[in-house]
PDB file of N, CA and C in Angstrom:
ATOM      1  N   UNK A   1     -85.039  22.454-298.888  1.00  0.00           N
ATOM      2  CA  UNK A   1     -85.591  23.461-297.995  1.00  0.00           C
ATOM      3  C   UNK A   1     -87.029  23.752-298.406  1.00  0.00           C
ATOM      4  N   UNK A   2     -87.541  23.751-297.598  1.00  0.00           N
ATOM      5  CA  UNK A   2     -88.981  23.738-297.349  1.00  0.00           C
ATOM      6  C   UNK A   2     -89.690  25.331-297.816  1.00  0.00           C
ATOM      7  N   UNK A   3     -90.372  26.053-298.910  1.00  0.00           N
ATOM      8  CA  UNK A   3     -90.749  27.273-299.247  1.00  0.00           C
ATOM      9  C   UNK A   3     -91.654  27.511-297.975  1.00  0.00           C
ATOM     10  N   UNK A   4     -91.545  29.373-297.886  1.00  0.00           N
ATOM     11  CA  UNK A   4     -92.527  29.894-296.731  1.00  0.00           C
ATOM     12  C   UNK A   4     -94.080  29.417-297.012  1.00  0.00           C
ATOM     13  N   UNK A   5     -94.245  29.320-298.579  1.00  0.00           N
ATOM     14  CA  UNK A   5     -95.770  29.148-299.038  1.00  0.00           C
ATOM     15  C   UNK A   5     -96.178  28.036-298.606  1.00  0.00           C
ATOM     16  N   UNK A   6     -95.047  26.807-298.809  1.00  0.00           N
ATOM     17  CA  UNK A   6     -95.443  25.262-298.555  1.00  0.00           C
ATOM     18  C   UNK A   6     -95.189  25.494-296.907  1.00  0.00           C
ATOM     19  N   UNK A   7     -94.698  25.634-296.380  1.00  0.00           N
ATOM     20  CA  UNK A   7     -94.960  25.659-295.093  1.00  0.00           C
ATOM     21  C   UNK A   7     -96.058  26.217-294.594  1.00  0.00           C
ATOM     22  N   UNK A   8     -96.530  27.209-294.764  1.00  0.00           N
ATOM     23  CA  UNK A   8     -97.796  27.927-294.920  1.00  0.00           C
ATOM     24  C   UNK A   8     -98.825  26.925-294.656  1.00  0.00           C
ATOM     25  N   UNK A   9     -98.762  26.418-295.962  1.00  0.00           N
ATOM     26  CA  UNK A   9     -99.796  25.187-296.256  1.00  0.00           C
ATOM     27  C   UNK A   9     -99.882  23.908-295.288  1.00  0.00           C
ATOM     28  N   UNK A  10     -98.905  23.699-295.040  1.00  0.00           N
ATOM     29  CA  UNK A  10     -98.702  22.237-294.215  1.00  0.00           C
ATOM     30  C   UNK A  10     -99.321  23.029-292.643  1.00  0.00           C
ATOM     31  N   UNK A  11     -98.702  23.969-292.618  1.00  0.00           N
ATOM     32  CA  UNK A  11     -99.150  24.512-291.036  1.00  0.00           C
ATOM     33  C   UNK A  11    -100.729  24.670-291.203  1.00  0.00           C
ATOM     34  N   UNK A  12    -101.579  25.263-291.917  1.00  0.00           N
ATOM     35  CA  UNK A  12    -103.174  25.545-292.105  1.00  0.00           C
ATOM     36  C   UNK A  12    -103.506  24.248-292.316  1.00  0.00           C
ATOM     37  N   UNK A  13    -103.507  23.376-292.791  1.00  0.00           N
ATOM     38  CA  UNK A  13    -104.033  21.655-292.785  1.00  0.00           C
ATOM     39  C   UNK A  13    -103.927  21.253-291.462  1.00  0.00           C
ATOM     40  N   UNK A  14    -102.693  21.619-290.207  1.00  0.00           N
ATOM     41  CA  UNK A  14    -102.766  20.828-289.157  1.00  0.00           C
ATOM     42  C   UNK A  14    -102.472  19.356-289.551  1.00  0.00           C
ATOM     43  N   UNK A  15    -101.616  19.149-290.516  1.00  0.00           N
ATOM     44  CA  UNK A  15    -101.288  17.832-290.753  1.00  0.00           C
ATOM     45  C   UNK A  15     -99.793  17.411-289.791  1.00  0.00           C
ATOM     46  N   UNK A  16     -99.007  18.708-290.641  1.00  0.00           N
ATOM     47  CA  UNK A  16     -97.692  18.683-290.314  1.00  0.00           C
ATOM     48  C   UNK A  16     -97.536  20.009-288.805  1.00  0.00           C
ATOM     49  N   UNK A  17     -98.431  20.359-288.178  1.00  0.00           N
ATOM     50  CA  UNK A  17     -97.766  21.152-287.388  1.00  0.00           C
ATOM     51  C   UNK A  17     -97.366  20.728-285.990  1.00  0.00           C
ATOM     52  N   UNK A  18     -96.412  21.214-285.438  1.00  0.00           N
ATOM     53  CA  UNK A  18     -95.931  20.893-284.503  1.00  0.00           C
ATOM     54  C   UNK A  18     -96.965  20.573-282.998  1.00  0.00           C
ATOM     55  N   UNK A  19     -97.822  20.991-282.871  1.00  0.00           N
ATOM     56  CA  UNK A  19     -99.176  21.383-282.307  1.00  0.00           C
ATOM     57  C   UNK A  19    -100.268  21.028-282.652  1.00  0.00           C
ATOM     58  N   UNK A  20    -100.744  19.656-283.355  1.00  0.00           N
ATOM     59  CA  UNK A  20    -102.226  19.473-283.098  1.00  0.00           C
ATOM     60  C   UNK A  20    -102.790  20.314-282.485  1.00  0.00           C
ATOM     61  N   UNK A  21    -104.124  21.154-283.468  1.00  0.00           N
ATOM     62  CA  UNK A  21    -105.221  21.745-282.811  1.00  0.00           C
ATOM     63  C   UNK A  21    -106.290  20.439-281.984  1.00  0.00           C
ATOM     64  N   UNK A  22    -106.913  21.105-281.194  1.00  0.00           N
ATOM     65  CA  UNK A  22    -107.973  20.326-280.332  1.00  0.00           C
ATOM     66  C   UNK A  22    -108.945  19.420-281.551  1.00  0.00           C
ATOM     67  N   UNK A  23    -109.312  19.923-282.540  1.00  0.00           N
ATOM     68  CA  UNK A  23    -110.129  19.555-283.191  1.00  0.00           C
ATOM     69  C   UNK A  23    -109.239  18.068-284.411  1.00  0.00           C
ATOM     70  N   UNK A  24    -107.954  18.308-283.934  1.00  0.00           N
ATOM     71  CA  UNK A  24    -107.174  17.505-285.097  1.00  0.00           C
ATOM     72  C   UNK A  24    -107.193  15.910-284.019  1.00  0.00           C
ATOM     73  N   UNK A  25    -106.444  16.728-282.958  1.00  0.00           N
ATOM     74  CA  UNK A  25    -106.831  15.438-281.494  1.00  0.00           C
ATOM     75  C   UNK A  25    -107.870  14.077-281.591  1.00  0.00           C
ATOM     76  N   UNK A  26    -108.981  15.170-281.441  1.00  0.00           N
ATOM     77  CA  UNK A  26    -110.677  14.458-281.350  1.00  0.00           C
ATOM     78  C   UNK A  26    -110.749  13.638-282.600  1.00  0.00           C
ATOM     79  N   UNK A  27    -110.384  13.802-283.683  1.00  0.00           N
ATOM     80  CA  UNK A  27    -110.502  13.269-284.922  1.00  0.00           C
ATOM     81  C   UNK A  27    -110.018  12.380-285.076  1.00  0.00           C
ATOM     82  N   UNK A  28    -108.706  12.928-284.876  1.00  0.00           N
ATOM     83  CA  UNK A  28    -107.776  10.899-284.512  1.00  0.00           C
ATOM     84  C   UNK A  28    -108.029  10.522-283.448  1.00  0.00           C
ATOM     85  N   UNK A  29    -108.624  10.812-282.451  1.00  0.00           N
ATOM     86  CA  UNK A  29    -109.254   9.847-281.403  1.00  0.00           C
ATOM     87  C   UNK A  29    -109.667   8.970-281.767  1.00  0.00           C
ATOM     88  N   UNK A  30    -110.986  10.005-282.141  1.00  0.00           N
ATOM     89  CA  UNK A  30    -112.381   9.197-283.018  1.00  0.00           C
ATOM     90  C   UNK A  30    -112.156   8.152-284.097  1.00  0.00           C
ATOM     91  N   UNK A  31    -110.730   8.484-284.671  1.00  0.00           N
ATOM     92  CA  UNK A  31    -110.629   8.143-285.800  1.00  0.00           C
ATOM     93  C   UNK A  31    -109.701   6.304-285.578  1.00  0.00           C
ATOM     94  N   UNK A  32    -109.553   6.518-284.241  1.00  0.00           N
ATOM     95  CA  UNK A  32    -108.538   5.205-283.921  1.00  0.00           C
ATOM     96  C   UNK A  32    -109.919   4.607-283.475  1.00  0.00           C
ATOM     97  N   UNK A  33    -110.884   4.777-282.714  1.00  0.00           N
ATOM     98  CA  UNK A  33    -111.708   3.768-282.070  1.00  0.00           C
ATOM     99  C   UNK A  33    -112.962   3.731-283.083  1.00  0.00           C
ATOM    100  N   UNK A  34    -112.879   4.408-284.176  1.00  0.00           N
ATOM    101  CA  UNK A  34    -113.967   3.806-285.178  1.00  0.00           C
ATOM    102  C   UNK A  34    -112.805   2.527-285.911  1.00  0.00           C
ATOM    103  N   UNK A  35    -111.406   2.375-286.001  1.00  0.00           N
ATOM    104  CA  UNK A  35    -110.552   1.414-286.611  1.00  0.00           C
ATOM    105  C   UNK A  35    -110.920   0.184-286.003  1.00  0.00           C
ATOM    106  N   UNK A  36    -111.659   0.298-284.846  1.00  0.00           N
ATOM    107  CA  UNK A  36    -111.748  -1.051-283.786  1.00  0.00           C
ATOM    108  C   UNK A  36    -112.614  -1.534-284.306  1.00  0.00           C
ATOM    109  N   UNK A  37    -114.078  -0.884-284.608  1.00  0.00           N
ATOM    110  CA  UNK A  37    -115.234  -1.176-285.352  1.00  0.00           C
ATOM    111  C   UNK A  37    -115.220  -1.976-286.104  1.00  0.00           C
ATOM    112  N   UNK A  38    -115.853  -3.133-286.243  1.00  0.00           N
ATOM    113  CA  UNK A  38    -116.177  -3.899-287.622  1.00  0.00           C
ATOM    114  C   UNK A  38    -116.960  -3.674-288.556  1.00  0.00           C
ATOM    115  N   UNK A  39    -118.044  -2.771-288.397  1.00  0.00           N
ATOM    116  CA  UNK A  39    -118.873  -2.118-288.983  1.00  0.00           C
ATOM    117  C   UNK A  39    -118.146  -0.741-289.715  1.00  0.00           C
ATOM    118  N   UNK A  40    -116.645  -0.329-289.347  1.00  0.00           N
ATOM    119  CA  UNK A  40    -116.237   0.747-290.020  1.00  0.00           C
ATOM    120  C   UNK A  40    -115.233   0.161-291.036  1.00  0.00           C
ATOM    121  N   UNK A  41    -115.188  -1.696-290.929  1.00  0.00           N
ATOM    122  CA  UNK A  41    -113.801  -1.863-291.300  1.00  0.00           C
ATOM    123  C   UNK A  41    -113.428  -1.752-292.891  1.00  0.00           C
ATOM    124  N   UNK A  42    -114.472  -2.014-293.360  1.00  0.00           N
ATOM    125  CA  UNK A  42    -114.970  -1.879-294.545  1.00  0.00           C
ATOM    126  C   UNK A  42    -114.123  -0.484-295.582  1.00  0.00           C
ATOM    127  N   UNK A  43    -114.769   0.563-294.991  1.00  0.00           N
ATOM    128  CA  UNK A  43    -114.247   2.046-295.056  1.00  0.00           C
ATOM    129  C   UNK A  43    -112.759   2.235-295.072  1.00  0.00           C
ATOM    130  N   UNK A  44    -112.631   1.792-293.680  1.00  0.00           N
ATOM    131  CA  UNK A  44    -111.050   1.709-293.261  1.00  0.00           C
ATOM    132  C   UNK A  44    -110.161   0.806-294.572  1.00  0.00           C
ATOM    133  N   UNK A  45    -110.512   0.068-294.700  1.00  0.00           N
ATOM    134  CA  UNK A  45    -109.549  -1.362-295.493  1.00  0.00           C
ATOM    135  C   UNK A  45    -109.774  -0.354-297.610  1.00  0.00           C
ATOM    136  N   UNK A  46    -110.680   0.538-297.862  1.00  0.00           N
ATOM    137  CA  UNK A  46    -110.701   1.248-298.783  1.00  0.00           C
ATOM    138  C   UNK A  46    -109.744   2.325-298.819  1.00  0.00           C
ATOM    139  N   UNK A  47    -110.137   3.341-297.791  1.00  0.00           N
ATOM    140  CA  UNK A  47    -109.443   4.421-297.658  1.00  0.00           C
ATOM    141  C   UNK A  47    -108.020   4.378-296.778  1.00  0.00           C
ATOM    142  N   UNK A  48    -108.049   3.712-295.735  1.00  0.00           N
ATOM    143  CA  UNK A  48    -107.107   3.557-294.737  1.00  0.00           C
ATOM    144  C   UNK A  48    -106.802   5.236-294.132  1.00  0.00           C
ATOM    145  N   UNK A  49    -105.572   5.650-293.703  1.00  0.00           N
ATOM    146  CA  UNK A  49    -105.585   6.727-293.157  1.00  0.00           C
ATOM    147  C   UNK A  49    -105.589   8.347-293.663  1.00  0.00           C
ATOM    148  N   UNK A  50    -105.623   7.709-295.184  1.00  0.00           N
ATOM    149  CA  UNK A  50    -106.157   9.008-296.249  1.00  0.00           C
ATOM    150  C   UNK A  50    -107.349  10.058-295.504  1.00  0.00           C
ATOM    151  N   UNK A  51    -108.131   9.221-294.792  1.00  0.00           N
ATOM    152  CA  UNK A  51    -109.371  10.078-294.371  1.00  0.00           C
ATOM    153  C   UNK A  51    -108.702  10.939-293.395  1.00  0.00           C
ATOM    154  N   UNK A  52    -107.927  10.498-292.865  1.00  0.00           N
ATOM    155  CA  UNK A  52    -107.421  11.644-291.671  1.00  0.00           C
ATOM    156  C   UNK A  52    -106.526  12.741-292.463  1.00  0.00           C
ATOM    157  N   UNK A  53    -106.376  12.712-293.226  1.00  0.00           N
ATOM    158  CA  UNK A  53    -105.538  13.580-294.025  1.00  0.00           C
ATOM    159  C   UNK A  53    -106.170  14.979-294.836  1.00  0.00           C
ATOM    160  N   UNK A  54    -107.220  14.599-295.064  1.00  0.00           N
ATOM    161  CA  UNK A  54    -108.883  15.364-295.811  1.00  0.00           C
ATOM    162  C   UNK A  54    -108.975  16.574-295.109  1.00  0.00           C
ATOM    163  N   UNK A  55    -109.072  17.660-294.621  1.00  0.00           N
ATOM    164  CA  UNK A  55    -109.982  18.456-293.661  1.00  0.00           C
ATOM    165  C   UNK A  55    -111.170  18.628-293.469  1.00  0.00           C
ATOM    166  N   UNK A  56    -111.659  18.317-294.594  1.00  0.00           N
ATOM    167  CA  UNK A  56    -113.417  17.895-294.447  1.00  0.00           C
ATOM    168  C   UNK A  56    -114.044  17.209-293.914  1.00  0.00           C
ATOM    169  N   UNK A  57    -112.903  15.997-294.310  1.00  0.00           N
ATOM    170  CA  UNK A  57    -113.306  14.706-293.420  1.00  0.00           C
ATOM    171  C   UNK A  57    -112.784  14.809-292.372  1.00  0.00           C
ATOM    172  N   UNK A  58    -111.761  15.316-291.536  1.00  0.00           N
ATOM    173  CA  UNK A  58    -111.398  15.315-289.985  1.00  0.00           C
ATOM    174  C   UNK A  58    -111.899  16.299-289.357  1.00  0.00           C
ATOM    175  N   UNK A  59    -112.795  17.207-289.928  1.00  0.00           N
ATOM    176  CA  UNK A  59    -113.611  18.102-289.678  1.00  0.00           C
ATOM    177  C   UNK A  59    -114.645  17.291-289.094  1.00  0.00           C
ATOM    178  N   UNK A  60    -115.469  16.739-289.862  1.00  0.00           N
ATOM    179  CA  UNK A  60    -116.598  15.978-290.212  1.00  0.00           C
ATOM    180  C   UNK A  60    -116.751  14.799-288.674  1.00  0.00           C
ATOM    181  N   UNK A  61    -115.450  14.232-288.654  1.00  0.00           N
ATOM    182  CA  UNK A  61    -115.216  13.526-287.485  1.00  0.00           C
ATOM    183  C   UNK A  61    -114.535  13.547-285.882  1.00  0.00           C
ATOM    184  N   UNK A  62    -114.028  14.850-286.146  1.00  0.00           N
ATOM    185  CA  UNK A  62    -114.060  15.475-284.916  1.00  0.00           C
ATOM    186  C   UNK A  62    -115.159  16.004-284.243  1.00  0.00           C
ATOM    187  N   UNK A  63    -116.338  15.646-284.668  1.00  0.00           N
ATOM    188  CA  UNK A  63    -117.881  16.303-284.495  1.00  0.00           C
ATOM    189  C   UNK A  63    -118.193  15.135-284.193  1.00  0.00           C
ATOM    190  N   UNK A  64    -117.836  13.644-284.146  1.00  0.00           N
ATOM    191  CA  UNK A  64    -118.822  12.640-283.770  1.00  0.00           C
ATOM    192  C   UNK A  64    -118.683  12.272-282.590  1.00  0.00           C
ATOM    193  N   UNK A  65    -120.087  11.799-282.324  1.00  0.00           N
ATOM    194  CA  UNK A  65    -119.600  11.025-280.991  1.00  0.00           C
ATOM    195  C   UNK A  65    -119.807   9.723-280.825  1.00  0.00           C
ATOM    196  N   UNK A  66    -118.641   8.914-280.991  1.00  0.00           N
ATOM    197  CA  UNK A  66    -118.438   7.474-281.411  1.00  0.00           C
ATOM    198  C   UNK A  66    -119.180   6.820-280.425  1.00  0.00           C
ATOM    199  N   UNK A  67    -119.490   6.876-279.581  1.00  0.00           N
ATOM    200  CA  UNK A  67    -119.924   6.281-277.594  1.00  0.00           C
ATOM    201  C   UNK A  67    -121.411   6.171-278.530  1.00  0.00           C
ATOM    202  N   UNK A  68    -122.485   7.125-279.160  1.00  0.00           N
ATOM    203  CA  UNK A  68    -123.550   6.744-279.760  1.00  0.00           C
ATOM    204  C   UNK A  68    -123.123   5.746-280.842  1.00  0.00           C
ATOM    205  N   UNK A  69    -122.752   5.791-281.485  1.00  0.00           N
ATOM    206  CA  UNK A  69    -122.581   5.512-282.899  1.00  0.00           C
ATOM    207  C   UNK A  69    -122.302   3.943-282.511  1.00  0.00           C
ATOM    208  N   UNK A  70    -121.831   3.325-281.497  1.00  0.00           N
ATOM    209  CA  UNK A  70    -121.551   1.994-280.863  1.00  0.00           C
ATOM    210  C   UNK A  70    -122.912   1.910-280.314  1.00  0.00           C
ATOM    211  N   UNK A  71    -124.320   2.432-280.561  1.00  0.00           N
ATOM    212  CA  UNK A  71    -124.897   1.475-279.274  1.00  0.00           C
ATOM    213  C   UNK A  71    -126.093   2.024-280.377  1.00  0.00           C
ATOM    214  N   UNK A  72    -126.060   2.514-281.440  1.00  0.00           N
ATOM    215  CA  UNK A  72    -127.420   2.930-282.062  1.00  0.00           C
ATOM    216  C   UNK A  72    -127.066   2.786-283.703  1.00  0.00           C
ATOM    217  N   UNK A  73    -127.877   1.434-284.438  1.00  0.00           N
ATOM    218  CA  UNK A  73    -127.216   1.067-285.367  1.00  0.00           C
ATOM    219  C   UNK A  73    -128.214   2.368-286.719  1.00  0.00           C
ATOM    220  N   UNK A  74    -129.199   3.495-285.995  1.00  0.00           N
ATOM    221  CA  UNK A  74    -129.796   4.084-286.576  1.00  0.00           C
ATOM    222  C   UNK A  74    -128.719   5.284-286.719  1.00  0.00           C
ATOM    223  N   UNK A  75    -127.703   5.952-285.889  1.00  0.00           N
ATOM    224  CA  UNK A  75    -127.023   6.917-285.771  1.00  0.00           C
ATOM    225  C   UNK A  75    -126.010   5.904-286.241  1.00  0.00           C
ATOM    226  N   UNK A  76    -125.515   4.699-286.606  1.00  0.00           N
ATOM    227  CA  UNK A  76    -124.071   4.546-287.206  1.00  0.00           C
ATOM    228  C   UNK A  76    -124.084   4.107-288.752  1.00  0.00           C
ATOM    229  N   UNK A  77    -125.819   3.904-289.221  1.00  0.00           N
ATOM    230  CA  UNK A  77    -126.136   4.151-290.561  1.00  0.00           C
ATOM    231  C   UNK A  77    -126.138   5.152-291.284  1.00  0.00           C
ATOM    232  N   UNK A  78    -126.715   6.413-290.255  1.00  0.00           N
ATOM    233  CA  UNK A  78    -126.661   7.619-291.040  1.00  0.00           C
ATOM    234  C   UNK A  78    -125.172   8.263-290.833  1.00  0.00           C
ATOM    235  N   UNK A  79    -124.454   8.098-289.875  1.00  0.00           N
ATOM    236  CA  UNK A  79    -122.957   8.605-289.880  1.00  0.00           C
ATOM    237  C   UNK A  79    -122.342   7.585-291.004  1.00  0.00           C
ATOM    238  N   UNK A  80    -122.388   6.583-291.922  1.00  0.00           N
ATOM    239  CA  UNK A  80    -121.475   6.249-292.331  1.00  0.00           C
ATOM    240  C   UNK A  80    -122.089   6.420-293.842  1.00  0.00           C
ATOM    241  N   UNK A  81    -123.139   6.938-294.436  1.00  0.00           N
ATOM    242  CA  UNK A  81    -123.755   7.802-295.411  1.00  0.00           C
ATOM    243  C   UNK A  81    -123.317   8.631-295.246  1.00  0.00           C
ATOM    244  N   UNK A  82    -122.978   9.869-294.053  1.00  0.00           N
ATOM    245  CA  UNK A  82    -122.649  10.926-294.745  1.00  0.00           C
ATOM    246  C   UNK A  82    -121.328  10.592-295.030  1.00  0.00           C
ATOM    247  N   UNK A  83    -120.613   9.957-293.906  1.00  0.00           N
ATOM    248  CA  UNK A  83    -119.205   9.620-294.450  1.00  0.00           C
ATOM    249  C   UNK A  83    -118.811   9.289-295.896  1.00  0.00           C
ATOM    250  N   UNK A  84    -119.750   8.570-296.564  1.00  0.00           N
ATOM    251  CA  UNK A  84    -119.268   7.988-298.017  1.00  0.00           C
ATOM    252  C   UNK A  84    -119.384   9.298-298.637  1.00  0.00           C
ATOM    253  N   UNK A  85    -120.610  10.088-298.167  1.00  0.00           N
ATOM    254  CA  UNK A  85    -121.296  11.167-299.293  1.00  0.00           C
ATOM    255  C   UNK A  85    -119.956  12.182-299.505  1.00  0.00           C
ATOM    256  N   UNK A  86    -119.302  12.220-298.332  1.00  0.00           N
ATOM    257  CA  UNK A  86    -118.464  13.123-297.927  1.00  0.00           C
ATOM    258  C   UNK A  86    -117.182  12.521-298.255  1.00  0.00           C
ATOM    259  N   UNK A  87    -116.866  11.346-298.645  1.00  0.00           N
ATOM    260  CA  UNK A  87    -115.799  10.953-299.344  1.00  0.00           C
ATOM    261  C   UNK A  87    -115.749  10.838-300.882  1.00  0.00           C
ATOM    262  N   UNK A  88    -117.287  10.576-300.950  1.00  0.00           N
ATOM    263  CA  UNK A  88    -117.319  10.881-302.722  1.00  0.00           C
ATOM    264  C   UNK A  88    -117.084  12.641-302.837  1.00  0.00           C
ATOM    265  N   UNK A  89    -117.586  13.162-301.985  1.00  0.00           N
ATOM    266  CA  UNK A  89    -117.964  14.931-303.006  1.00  0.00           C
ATOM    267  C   UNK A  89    -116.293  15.090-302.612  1.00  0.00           C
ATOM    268  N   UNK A  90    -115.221  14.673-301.692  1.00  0.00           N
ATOM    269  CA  UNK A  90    -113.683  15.037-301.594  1.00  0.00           C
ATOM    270  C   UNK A  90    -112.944  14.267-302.578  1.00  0.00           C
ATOM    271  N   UNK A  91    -113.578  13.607-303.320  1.00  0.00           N
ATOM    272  CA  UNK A  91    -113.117  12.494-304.549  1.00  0.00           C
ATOM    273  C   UNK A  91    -112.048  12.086-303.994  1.00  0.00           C
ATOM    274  N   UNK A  92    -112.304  11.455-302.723  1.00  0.00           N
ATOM    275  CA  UNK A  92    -111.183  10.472-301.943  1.00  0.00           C
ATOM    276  C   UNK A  92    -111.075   8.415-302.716  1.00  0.00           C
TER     277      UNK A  92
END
């Protein structure tokens, strides 16, 4: 049986809740059509779906907008710097 505290917890992450928030959605959107990327595969084949698990990081990527990030290799250099920066400071 599952404690009120650990439930608590699982519900505020939006990992385990029954209800994806809007912002959890967009993230794994984002987060399935950067998997298509060959330029993300790199990342992906390190971390795999750990990053969606982070809140920093599904924070971080529910804010992008992948549609640029496919057509401007200046916006998918600096999105995948902060990404690392932001996977080193979560010591992912």
């Amino acid at each position: 049986m599952i404690s009120s505290v650990t439930a608590l917890l699982l519900d505020a992450t939006g990992i385990f809740s029954p209800i994806p928030s809007q912002k959890h959605r967009v993230a794994k959107k984002n987060f399935n059509q950067l998997q298509k990327e060959s330029w993300f595969q790199p990342l992906f084949n390190r971390y795999g779906k750990l990053i969606l698990f982070n809140p920093m990081i599904r924070n971080f990527l529910s804010k992008q907008n992948i549609a640029s990030l496919k057509q401007s290799e200046k916006l998918r250099t600096h999105f995948l710097e902060k990404l690392e920066e932001l996977l080193k400071k979560e010591k992912l």
